[in-house]
N, C-alpha and C. Protein backbone atom coordinates (compact mmCIF):
# COMPACT_ATOMS: atom_id res chain seq x y z
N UNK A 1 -26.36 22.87 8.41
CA UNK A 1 -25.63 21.74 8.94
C UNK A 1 -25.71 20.59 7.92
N UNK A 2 -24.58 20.20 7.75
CA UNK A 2 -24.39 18.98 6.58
C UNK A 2 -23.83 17.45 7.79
N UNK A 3 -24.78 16.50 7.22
CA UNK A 3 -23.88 14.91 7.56
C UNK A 3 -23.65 13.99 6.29
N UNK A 4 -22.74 13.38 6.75
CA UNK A 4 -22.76 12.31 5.84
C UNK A 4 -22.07 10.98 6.56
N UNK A 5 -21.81 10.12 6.24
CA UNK A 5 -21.77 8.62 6.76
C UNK A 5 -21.16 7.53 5.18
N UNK A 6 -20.02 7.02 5.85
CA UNK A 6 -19.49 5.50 5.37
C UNK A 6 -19.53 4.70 6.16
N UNK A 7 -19.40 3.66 5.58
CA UNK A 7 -18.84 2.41 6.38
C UNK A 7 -17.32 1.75 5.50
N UNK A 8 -16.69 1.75 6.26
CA UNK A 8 -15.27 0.81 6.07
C UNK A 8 -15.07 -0.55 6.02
N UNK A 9 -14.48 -1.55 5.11
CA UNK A 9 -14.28 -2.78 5.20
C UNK A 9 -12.85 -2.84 5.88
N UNK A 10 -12.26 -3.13 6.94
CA UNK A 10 -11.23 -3.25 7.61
C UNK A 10 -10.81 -5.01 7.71
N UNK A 11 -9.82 -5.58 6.54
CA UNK A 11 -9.58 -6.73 6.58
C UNK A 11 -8.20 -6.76 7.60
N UNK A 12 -8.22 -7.28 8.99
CA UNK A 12 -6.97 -7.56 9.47
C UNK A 12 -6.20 -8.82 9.42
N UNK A 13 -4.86 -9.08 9.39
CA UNK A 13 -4.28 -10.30 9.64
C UNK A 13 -3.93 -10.91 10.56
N UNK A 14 -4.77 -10.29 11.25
CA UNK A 14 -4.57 -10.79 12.61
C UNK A 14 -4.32 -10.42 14.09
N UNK A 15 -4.30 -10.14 14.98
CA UNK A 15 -3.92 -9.25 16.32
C UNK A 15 -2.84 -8.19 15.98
N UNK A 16 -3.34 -7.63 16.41
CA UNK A 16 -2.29 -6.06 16.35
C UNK A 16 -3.25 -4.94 15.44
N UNK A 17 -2.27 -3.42 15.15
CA UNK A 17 -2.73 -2.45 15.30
C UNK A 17 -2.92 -2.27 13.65
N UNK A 18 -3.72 -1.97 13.15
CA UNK A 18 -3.97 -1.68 11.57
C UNK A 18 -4.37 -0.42 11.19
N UNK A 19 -3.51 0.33 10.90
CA UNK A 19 -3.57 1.47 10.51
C UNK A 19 -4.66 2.13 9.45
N UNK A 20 -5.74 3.20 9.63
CA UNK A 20 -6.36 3.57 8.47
C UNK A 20 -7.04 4.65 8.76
N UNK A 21 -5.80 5.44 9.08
CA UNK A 21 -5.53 7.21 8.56
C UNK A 21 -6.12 7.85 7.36
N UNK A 22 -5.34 7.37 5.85
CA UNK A 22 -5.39 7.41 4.87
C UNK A 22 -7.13 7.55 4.26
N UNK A 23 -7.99 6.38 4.80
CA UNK A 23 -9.33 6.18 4.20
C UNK A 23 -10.17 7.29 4.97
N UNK A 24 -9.47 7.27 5.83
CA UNK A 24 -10.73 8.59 6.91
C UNK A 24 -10.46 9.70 6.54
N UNK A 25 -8.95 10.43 6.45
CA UNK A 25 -8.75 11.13 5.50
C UNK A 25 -9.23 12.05 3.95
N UNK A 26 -9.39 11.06 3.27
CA UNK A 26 -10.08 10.83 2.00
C UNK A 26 -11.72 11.13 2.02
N UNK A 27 -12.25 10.76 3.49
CA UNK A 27 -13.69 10.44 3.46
C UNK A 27 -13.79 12.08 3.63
N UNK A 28 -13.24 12.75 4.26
CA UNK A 28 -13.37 13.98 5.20
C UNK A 28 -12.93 14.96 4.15
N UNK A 29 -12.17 14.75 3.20
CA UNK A 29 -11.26 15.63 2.33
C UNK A 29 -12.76 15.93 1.28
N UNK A 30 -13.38 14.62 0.39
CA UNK A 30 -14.58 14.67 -0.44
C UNK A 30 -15.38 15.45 0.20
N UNK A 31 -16.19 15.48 1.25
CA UNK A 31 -16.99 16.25 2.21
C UNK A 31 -16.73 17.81 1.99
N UNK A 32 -16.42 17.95 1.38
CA UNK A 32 -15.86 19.54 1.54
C UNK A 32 -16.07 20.08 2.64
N UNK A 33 -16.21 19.87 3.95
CA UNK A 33 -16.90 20.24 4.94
C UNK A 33 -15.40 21.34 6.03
N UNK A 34 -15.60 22.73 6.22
CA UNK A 34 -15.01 23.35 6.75
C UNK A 34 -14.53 23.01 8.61
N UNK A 35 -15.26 22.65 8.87
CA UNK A 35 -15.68 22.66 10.35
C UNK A 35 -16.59 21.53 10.84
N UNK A 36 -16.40 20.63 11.92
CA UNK A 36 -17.28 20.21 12.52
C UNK A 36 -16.74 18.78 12.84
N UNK A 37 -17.24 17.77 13.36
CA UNK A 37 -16.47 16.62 13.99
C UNK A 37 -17.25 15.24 13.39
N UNK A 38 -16.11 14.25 13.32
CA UNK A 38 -16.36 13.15 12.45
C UNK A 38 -16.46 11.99 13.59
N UNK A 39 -17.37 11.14 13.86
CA UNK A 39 -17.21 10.36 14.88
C UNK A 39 -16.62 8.70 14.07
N UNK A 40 -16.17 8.25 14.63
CA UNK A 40 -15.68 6.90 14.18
C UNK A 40 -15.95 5.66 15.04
N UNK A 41 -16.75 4.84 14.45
CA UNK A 41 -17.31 3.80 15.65
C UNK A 41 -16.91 2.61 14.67
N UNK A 42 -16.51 1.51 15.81
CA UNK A 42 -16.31 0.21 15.37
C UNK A 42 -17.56 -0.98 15.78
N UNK A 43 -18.14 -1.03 14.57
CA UNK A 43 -19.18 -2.23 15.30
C UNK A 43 -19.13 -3.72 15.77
N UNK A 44 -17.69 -3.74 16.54
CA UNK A 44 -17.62 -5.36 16.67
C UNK A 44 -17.08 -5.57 18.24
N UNK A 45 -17.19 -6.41 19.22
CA UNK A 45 -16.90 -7.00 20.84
C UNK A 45 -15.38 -7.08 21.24
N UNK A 46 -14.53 -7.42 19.64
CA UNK A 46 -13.13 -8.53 19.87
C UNK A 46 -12.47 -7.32 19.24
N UNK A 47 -12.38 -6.14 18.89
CA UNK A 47 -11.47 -5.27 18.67
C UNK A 47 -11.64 -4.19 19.37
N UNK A 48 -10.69 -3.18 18.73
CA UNK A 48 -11.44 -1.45 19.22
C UNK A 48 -10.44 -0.32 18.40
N UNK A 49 -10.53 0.95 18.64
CA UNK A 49 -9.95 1.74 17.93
C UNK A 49 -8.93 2.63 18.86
N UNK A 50 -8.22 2.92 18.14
CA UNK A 50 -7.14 4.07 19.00
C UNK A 50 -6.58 4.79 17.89
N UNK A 51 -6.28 5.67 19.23
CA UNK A 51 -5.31 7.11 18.48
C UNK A 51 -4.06 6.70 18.80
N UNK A 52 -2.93 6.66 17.94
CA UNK A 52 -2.08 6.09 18.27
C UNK A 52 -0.57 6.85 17.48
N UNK A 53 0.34 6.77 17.79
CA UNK A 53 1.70 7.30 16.97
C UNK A 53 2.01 6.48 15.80
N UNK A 54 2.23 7.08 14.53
CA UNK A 54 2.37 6.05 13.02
C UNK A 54 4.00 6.87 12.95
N UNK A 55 4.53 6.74 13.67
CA UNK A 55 6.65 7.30 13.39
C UNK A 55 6.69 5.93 13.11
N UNK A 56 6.72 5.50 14.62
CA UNK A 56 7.98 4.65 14.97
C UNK A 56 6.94 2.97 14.77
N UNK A 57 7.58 2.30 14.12
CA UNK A 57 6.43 0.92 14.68
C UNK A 57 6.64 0.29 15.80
N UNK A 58 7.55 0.12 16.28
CA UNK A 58 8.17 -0.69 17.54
C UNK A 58 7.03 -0.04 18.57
N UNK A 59 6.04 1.16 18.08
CA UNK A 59 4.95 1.95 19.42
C UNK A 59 3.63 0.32 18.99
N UNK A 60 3.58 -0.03 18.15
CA UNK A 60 2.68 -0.78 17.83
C UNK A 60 3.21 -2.53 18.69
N UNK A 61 4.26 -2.61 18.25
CA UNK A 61 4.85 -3.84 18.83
C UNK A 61 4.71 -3.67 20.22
N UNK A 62 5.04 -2.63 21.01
CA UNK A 62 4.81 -2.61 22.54
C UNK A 62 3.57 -2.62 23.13
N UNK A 63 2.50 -1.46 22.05
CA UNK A 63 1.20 -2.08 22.62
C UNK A 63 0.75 -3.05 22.57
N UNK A 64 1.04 -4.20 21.45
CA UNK A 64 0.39 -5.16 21.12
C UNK A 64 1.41 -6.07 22.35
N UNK A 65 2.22 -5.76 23.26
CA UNK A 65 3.46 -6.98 23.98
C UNK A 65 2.32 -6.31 25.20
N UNK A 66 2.22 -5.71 25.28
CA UNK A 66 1.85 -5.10 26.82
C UNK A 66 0.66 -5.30 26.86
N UNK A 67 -0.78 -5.39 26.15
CA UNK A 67 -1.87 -5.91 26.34
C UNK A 67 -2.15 -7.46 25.99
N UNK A 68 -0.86 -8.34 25.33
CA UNK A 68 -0.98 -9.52 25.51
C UNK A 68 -0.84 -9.77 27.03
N UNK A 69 0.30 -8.83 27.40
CA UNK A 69 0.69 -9.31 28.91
C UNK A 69 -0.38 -8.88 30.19
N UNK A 70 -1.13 -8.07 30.02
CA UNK A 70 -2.35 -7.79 30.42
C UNK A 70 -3.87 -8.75 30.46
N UNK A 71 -3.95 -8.71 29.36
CA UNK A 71 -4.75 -9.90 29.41
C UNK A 71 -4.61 -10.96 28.76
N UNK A 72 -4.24 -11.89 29.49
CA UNK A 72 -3.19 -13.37 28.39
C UNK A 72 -4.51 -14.53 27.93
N UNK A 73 -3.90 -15.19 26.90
CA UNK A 73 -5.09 -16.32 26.77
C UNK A 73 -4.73 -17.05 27.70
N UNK A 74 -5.64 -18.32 27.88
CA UNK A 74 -5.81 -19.45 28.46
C UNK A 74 -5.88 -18.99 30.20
N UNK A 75 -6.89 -17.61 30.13
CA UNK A 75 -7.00 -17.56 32.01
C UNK A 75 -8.22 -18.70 31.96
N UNK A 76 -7.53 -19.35 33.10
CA UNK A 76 -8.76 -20.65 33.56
C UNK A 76 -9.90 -20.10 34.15
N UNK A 77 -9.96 -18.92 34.68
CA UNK A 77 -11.13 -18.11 35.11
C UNK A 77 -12.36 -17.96 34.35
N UNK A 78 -12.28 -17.93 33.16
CA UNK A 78 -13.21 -17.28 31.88
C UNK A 78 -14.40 -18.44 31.65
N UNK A 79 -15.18 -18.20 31.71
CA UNK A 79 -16.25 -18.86 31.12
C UNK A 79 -16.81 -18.66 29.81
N UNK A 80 -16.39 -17.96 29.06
CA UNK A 80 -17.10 -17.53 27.71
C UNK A 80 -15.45 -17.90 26.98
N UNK A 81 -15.83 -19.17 26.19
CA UNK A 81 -14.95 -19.19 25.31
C UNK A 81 -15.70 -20.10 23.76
N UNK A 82 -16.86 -19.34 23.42
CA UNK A 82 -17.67 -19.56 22.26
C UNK A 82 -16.79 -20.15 20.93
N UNK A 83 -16.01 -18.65 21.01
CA UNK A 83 -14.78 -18.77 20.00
C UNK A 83 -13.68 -19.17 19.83
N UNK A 84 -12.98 -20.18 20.94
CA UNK A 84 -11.76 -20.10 21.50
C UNK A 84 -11.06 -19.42 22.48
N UNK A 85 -10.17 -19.62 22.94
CA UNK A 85 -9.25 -19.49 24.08
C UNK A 85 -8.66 -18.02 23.51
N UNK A 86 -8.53 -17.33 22.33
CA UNK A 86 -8.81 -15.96 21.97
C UNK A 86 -9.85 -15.19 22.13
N UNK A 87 -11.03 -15.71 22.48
CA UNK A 87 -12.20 -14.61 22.48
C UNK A 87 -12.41 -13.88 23.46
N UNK A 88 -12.99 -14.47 25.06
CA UNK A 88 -12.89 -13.35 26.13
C UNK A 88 -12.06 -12.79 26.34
N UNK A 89 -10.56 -12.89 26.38
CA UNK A 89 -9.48 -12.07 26.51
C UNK A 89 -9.70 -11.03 24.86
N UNK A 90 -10.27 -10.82 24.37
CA UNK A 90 -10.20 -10.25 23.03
C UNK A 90 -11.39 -9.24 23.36
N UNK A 91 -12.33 -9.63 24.11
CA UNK A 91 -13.45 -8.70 24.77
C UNK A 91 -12.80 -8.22 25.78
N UNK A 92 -12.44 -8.39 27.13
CA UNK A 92 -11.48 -7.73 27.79
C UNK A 92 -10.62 -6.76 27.43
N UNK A 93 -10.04 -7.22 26.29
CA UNK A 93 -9.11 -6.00 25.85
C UNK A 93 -9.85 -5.02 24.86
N UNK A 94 -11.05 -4.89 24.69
CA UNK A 94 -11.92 -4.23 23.54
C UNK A 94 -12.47 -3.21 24.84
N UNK A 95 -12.78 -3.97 25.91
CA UNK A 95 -13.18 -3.09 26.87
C UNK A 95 -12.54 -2.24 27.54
N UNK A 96 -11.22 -2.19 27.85
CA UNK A 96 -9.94 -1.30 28.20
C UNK A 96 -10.07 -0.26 27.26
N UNK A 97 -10.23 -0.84 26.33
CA UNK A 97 -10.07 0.72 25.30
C UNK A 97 -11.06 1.33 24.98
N UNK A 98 -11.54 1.67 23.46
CA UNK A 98 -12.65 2.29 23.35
C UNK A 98 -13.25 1.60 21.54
N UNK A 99 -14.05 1.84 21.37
CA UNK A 99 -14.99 1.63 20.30
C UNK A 99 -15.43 2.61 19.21
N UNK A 100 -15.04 3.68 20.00
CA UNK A 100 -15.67 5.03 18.90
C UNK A 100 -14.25 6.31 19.75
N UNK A 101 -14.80 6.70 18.63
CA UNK A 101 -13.66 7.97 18.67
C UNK A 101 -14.22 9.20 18.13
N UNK A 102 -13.91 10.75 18.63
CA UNK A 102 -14.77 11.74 18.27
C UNK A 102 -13.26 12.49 17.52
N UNK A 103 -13.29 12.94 16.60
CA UNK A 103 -12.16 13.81 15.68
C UNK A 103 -12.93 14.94 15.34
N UNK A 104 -12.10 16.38 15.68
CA UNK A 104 -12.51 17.75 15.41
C UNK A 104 -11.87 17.48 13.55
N UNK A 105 -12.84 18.46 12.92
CA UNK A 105 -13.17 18.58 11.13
C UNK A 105 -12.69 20.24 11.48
N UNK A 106 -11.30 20.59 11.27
CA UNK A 106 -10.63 21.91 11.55
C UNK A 106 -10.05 22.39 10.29
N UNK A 107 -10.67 23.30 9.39
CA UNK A 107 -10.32 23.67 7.87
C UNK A 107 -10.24 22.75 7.14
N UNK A 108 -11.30 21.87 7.09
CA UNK A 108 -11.56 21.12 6.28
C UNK A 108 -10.58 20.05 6.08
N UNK A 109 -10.18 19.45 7.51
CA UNK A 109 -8.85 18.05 7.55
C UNK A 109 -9.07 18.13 9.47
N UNK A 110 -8.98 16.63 9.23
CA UNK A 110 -8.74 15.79 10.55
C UNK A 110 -7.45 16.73 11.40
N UNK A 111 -8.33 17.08 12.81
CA UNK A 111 -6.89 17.58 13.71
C UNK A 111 -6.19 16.66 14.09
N UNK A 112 -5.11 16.03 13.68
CA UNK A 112 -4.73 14.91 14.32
C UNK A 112 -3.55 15.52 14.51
N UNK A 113 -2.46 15.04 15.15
CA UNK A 113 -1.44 16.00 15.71
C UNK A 113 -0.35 14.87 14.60
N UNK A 114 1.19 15.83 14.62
CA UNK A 114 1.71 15.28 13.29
C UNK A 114 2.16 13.72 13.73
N UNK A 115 1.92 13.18 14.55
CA UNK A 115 2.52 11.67 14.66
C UNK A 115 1.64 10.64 14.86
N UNK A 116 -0.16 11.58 14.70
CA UNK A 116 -0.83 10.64 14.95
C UNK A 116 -1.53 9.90 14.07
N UNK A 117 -2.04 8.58 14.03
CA UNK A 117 -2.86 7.67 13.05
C UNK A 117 -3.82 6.88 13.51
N UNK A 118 -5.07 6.68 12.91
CA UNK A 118 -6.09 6.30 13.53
C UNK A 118 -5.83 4.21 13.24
N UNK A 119 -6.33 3.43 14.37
CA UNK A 119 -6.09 1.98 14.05
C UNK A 119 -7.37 1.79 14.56
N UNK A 120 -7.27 0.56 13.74
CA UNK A 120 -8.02 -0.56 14.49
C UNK A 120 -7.23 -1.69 14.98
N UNK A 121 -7.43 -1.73 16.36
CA UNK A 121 -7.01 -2.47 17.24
C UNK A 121 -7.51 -3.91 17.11
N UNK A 122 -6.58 -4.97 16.71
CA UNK A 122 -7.00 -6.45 16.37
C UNK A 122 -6.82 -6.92 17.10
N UNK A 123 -8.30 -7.94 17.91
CA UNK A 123 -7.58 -8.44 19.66
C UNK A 123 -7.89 -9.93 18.97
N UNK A 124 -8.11 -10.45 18.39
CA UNK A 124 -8.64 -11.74 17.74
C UNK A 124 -7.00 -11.90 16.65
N UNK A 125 -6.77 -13.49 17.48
CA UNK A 125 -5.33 -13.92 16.33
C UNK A 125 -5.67 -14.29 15.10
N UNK A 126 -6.81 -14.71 14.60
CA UNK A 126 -6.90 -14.87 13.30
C UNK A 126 -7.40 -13.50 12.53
N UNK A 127 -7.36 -13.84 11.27
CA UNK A 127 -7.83 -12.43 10.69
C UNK A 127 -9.43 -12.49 10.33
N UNK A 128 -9.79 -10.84 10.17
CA UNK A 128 -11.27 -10.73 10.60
C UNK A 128 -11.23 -9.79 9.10
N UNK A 129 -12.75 -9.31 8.90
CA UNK A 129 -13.40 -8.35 8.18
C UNK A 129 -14.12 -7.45 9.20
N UNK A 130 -13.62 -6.39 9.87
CA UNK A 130 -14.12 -5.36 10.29
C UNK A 130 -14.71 -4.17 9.64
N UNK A 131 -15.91 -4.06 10.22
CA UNK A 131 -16.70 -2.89 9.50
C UNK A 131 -16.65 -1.61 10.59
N UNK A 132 -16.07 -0.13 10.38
CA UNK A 132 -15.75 0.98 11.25
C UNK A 132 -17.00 1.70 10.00
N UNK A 133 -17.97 2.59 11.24
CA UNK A 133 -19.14 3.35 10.22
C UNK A 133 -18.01 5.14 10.55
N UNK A 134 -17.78 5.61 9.69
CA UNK A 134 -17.87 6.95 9.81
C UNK A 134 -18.99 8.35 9.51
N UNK A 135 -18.81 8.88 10.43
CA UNK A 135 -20.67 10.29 10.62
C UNK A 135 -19.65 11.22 10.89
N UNK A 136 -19.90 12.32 9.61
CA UNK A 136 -19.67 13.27 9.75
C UNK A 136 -20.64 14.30 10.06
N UNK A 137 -20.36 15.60 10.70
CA UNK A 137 -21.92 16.54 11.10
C UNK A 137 -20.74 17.59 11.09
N UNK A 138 -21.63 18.52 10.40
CA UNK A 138 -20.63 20.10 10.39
C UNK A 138 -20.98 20.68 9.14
N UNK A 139 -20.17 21.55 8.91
CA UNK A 139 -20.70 22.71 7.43
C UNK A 139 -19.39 23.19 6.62
């Protein structure tokens, strides 16, 4: 059994979906690794990760219209606003989704099906430096 482990610098510009297929890709391809599953975790409160369709972009524009409209800024309800009137709604929406992601390592390449691309989900309007660790385990 072989592992290995990166970490990613993920600079976003801001809310919405940031694509980075390509680097996980690459990480998994060096690995020479035949078989076995790559987990992908994001270590931060105000984003998260998804599996998502890279065709069409207008799939990115709707998620990003439909979880503004889900959880909007300025709910007067919130008590945690450390960071601004972006932050608990930015945890809210980090919590809907997910943080880590498990990907099967199937002949030595990501099973991802042909329309899919891995993001990081930007719930914070300004832009951030996100760090995603990737662990690979397999042979």
């Amino acid at each position: 059994m072989f592992q290995s482990q990166m970490t990613l610098e993920i600079r976003t510009q801001g809310a919405g979906l940031h694509e980075f297929t390509d680097a996980v890709e690459s990480f998994v391809a060096e690995l020479g690794m035949e078989i076995g599953l790559l987990t992908v975790f994001c270590a931060h409160t105000s984003c998260s990760l998804l599996i998502q369709e890279n065709a069409d972009p207008s799939v990115k524009a709707d998620l990003r219209s439909f979880f503004k409209r889900l959880v909007s800024e300025g709910m007067e309800w919130v008590t945690h606003r450390t960071e601004g009137p972006d932050d608990m709604p930015a945890h809210i929406k980090a919590a809907l989704t997910q943080t880590s992601l498990g990907l099967p390592i199937v002949g030595g390449q990501l099973a991802l099906g042909t329309w899919q691309g891995i993001y990081l989900f930007e719930h914070r309007l300004a832009p951030h430096r996100r760090r995603v660790v990737l662990h690979a385990i397999g042979e």
